[in-house]
C-alpha atoms as a PDB file:
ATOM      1  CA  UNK A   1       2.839  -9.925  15.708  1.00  0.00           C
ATOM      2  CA  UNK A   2      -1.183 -10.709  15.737  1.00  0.00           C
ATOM      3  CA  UNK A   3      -3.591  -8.451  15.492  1.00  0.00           C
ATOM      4  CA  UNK A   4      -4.397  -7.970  19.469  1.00  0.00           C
ATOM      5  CA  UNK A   5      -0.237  -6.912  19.455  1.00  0.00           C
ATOM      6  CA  UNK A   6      -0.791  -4.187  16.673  1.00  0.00           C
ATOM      7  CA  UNK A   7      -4.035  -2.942  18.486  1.00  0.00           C
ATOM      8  CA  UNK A   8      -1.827  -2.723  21.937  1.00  0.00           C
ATOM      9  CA  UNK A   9       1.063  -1.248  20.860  1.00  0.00           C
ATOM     10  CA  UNK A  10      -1.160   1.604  19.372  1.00  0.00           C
ATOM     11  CA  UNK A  11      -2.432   2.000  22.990  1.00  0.00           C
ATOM     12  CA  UNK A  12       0.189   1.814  24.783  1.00  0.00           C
ATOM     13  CA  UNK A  13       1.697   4.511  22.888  1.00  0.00           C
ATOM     14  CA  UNK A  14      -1.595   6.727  23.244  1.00  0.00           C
ATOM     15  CA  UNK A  15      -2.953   6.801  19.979  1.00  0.00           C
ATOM     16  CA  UNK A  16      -6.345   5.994  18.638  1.00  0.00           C
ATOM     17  CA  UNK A  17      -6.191   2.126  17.793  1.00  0.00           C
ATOM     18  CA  UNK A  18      -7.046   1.489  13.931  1.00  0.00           C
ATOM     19  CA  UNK A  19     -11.227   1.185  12.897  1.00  0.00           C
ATOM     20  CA  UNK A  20      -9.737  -2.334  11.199  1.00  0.00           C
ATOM     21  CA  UNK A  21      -6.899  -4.139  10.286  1.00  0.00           C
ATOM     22  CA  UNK A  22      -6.904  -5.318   7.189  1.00  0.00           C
ATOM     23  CA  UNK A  23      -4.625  -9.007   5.858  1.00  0.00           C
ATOM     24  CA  UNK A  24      -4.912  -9.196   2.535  1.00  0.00           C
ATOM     25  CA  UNK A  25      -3.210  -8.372  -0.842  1.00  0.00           C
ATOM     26  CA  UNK A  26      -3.416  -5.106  -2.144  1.00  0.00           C
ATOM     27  CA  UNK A  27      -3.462  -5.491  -5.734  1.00  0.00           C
ATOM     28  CA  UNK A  28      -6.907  -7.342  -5.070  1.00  0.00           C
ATOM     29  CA  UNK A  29      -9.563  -4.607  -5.989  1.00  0.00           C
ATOM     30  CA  UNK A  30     -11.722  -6.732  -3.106  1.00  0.00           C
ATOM     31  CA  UNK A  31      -9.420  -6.334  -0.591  1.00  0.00           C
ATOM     32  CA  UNK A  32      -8.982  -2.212  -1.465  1.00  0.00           C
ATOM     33  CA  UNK A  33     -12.980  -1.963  -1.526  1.00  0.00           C
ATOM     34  CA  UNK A  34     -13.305  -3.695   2.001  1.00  0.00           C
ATOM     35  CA  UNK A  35     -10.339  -1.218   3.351  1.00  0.00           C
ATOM     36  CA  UNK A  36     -12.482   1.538   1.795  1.00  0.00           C
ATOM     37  CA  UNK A  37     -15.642   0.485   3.589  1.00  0.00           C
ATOM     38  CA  UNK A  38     -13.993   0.389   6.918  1.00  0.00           C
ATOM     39  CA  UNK A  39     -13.820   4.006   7.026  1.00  0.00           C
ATOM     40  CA  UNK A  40     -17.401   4.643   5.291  1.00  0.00           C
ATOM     41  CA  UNK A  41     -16.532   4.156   1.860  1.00  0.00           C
ATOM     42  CA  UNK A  42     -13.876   7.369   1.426  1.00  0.00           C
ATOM     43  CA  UNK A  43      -9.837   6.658   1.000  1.00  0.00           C
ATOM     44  CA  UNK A  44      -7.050   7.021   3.797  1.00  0.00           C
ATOM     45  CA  UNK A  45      -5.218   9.948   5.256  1.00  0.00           C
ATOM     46  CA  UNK A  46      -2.023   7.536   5.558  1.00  0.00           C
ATOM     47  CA  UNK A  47      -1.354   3.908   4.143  1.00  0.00           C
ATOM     48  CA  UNK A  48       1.727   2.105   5.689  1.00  0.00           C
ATOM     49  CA  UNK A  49       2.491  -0.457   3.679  1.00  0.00           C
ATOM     50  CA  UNK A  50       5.316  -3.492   4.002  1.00  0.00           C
ATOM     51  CA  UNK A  51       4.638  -5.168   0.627  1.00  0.00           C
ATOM     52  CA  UNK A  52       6.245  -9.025   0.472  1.00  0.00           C
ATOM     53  CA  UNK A  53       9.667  -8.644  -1.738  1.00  0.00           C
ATOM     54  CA  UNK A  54      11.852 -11.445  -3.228  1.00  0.00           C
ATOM     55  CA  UNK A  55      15.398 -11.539  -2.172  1.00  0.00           C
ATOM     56  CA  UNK A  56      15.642  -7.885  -3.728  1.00  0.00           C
ATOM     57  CA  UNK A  57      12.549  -6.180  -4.192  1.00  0.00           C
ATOM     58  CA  UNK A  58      13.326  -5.362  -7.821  1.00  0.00           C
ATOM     59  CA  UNK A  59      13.932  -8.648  -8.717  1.00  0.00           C
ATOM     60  CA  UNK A  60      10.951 -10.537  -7.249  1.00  0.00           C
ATOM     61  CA  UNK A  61       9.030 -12.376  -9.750  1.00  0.00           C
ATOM     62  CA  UNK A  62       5.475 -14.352  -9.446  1.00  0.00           C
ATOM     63  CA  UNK A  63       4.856 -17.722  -9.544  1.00  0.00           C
ATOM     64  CA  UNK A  64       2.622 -17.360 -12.506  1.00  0.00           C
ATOM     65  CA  UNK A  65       3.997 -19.288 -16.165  1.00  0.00           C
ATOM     66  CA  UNK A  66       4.436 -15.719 -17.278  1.00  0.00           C
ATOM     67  CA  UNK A  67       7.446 -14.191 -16.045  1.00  0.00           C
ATOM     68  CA  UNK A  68       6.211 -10.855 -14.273  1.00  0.00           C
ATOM     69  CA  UNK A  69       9.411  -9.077 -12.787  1.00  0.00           C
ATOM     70  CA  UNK A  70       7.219  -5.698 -11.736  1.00  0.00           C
ATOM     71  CA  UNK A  71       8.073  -4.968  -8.042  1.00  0.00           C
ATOM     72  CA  UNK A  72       5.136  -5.558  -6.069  1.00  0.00           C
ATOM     73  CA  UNK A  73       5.371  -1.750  -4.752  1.00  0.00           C
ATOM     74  CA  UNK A  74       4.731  -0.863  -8.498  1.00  0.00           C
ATOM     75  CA  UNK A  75       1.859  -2.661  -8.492  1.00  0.00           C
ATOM     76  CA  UNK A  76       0.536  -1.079  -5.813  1.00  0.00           C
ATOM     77  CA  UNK A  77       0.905   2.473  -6.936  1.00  0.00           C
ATOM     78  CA  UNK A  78      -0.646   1.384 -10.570  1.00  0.00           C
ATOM     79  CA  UNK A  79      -4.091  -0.125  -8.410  1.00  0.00           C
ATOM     80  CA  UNK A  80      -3.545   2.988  -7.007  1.00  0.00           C
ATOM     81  CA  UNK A  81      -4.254   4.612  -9.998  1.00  0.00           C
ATOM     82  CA  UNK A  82      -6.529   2.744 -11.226  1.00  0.00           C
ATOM     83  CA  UNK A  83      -8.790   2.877  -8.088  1.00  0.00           C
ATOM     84  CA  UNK A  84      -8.314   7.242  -8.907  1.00  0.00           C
ATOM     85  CA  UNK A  85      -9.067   7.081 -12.281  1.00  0.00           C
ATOM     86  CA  UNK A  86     -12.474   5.264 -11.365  1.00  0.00           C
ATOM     87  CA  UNK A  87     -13.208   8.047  -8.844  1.00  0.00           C
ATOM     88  CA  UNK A  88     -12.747   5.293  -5.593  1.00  0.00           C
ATOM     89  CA  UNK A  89      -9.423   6.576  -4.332  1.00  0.00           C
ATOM     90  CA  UNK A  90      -7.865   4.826  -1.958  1.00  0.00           C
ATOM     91  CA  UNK A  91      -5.956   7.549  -0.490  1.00  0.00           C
ATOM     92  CA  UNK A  92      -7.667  11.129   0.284  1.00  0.00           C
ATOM     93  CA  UNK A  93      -6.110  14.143  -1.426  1.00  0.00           C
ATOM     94  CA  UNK A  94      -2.848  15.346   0.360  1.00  0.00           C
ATOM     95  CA  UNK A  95      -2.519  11.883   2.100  1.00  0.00           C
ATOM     96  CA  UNK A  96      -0.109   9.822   2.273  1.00  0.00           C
ATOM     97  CA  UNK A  97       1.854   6.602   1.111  1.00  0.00           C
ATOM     98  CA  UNK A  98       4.586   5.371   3.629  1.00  0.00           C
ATOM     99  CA  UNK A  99       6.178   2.081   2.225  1.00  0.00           C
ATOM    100  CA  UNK A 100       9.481   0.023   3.087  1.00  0.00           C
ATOM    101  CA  UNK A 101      11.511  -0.549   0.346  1.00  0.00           C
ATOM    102  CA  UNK A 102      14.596  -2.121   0.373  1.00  0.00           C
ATOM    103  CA  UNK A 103      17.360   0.202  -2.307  1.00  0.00           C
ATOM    104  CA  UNK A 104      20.822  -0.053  -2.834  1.00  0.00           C
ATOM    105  CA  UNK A 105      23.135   3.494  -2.594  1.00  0.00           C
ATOM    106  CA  UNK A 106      21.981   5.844  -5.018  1.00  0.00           C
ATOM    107  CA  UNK A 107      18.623   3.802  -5.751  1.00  0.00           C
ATOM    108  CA  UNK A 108      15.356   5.802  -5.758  1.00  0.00           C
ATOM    109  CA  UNK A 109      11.513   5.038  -7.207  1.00  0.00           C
ATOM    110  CA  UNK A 110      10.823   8.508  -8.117  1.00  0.00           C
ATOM    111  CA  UNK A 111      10.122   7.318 -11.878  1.00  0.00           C
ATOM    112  CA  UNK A 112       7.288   5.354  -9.761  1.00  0.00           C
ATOM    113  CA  UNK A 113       6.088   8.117  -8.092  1.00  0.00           C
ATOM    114  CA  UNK A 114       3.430  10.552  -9.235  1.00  0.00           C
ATOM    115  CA  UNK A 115       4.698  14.287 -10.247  1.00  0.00           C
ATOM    116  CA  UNK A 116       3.233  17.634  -8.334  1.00  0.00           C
ATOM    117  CA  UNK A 117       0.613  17.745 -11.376  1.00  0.00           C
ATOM    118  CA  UNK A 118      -1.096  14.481 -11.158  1.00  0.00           C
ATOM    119  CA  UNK A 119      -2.247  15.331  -7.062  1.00  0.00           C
END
């Protein structure tokens, strides 16, 4: 799908079309600080994210020497918190992280996720 699809579909379905879309990778501060500027420098009431994943998330590893077996989604929500703890938040407070993530039966990321006190 190109970007003219995405920008359609959002139209066609009566909703405001995004300020920008944004290719890129997420762990790259860069990329977060350009996402951040298209909407005047503040973070995001919602972030829907499709991160790339190996043949199982969980097991997808970098092509770096070092061996690096962090899912990618992991990464995200530790730039995540990296980009809070330097007061540039990429998401607002209350907003929201949607993600696909491919889990088995009886699977969950909640040791990923952050806990009621840390919002």
């Amino acid at each position: 799908m190109n970007r003219g699809d995405i920008v359609k579909d959002f139209e066609t379905r009566g909703l405001h079309p995004p300020v920008e879309l944004i290719r890129g990778d997420c762990l790259s501060l860069e990329v977060r600080d350009q996402a951040r500027a298209a909407v005047g420098g503040t973070g995001f009431d919602v972030i829907v994210t499709d991160p790339p994943y190996g043949v199982r998330e969980a097991f997808a590893t970098s092509d770096d020497e070092e061996d690096d077996s962090t899912p990618p989604l992991t990464k995200l929500f530790y730039a995540m918190g990296q980009d809070r703890s330097n007061n540039t938040p990429l998401l607002k407070p209350g907003g929201r992280l949607v993600a696909f993530v491919p889990v088995r039966d009886g699977e969950t990321l909640e040791e990923c996720l952050p806990d009621i006190e840390s919002r």
